[in-house]
C-alpha atoms as a PDB file:
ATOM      1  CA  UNK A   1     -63.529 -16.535   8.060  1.00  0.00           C
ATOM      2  CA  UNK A   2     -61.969 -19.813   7.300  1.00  0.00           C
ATOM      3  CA  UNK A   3     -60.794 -18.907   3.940  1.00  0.00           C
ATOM      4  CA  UNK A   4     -59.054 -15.984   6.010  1.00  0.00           C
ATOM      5  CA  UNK A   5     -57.364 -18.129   8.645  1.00  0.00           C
ATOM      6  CA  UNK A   6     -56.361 -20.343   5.746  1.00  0.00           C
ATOM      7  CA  UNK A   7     -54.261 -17.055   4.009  1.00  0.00           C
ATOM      8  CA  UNK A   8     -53.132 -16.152   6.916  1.00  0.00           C
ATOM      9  CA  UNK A   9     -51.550 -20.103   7.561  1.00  0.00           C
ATOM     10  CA  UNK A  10     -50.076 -19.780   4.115  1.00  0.00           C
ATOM     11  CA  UNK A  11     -48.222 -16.882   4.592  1.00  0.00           C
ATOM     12  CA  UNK A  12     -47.027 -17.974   8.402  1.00  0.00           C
ATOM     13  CA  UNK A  13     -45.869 -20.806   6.459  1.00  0.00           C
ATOM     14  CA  UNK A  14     -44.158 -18.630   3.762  1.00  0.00           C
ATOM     15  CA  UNK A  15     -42.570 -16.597   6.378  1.00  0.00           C
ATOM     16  CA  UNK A  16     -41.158 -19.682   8.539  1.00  0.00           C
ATOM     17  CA  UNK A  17     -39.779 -20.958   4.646  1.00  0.00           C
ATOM     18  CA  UNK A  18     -38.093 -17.701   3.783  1.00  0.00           C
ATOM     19  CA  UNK A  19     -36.781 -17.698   7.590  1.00  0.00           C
ATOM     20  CA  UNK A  20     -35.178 -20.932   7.506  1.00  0.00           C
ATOM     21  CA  UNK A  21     -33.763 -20.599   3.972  1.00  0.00           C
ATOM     22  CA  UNK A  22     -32.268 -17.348   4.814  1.00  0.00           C
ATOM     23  CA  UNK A  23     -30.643 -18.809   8.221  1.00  0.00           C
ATOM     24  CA  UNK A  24     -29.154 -21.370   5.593  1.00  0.00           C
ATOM     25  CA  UNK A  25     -27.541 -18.833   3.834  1.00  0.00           C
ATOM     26  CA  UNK A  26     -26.475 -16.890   6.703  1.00  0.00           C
ATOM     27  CA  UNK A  27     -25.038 -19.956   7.562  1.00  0.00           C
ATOM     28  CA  UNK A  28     -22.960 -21.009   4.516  1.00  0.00           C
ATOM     29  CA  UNK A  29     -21.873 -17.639   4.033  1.00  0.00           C
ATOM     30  CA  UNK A  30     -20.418 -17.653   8.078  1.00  0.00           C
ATOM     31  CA  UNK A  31     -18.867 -21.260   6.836  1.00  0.00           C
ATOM     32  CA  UNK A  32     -16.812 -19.311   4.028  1.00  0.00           C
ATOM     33  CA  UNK A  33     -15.956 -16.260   5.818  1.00  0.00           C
ATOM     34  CA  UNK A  34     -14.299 -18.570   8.269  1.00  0.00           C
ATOM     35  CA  UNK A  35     -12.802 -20.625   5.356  1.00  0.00           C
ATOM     36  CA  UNK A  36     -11.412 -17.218   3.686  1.00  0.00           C
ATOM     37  CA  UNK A  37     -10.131 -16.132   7.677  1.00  0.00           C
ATOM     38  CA  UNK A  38      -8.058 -19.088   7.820  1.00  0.00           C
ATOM     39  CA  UNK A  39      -7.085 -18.551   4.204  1.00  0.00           C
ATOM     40  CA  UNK A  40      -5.700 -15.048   5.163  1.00  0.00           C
ATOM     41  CA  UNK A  41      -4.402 -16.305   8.464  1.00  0.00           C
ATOM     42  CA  UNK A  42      -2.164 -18.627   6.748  1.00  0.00           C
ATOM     43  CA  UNK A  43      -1.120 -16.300   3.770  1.00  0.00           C
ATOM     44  CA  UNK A  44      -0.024 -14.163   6.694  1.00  0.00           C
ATOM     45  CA  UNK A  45       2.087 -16.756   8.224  1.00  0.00           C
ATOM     46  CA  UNK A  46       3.585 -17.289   4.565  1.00  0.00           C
ATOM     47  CA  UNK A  47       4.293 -13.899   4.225  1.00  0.00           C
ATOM     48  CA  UNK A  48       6.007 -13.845   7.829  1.00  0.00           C
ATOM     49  CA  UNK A  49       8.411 -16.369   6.622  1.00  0.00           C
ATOM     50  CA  UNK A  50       8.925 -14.875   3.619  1.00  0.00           C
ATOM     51  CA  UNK A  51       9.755 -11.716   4.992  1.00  0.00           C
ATOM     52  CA  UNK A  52      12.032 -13.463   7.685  1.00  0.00           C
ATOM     53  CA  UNK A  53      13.816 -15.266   4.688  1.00  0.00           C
ATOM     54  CA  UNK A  54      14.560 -12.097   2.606  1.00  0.00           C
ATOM     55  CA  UNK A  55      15.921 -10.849   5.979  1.00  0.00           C
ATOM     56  CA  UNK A  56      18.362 -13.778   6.425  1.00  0.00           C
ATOM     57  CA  UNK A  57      19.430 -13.778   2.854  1.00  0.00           C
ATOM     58  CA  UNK A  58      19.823  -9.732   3.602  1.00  0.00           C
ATOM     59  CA  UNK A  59      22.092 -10.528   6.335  1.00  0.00           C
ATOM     60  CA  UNK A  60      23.908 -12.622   4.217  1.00  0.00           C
ATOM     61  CA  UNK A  61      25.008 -10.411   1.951  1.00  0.00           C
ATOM     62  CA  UNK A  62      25.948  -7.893   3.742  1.00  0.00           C
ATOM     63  CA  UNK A  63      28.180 -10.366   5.163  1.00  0.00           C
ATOM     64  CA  UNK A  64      29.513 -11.812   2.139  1.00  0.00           C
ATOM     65  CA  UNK A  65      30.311  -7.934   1.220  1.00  0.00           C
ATOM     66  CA  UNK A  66      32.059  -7.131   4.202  1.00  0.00           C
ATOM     67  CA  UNK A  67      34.234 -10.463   3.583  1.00  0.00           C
ATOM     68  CA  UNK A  68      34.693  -9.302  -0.276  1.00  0.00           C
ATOM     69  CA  UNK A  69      35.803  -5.824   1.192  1.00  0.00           C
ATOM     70  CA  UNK A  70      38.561  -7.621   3.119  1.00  0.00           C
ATOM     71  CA  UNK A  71      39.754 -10.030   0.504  1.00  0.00           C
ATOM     72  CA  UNK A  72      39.874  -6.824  -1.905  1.00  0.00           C
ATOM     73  CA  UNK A  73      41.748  -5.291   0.438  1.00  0.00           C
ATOM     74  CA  UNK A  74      44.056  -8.017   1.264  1.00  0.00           C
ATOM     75  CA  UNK A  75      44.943  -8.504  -2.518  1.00  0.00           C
ATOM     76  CA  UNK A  76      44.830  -4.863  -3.664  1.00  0.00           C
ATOM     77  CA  UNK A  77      48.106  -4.947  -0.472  1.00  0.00           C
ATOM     78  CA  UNK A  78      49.561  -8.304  -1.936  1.00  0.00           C
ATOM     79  CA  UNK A  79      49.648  -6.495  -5.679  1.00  0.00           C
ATOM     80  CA  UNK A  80      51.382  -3.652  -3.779  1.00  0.00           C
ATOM     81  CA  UNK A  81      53.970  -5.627  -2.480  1.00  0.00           C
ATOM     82  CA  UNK A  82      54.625  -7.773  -5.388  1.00  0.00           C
ATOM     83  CA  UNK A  83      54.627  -4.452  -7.336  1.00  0.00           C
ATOM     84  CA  UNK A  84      56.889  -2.966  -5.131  1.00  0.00           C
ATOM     85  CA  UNK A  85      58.894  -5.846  -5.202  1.00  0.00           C
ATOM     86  CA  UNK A  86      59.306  -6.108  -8.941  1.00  0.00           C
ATOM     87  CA  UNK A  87      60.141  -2.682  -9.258  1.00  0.00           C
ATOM     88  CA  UNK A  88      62.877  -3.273  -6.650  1.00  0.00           C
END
């Protein structure tokens, strides 16, 4: 009966050994999911501000398009004039 009781205490132990090394590794694997969370979290941020960038330099050049429109204009009318001029 003893030798019985004596199994049975080695496998409880067994069992408690296997449950505390797996809560380990629940554990540690938790601690990197929250590491690789935060790691997304801030490659989302960096993303944001990328995207907000490429929005401002969008901006931009539209901008500097609309004032290249106008300057084209303004000197295609000045070569006009001084055409006109010449020819005059």
């Amino acid at each position: 009966m003893e030798s019985q009781l004596d199994q049975f205490m080695t496998i409880v132990e067994q069992m408690a050994e296997t449950v505390i090394a797996a809560t380990e590794t629940v554990e540690h694997v938790s601690e990197r999911m929250d590491d690789l969370a935060n790691q997304v979290q801030q490659q989302g941020y960096q993303v944001f501000a990328l995207t907000d960038a490429v929005q401002t330099l969008t901006d931009n050049q539209a901008a500097m398009i609309a004032h290249l429109s106008h300057l084209t204009e303004t000197l295609d009318r000045i070569a006009a004039s001084l055409e006109k001029d010449a020819s005059a």
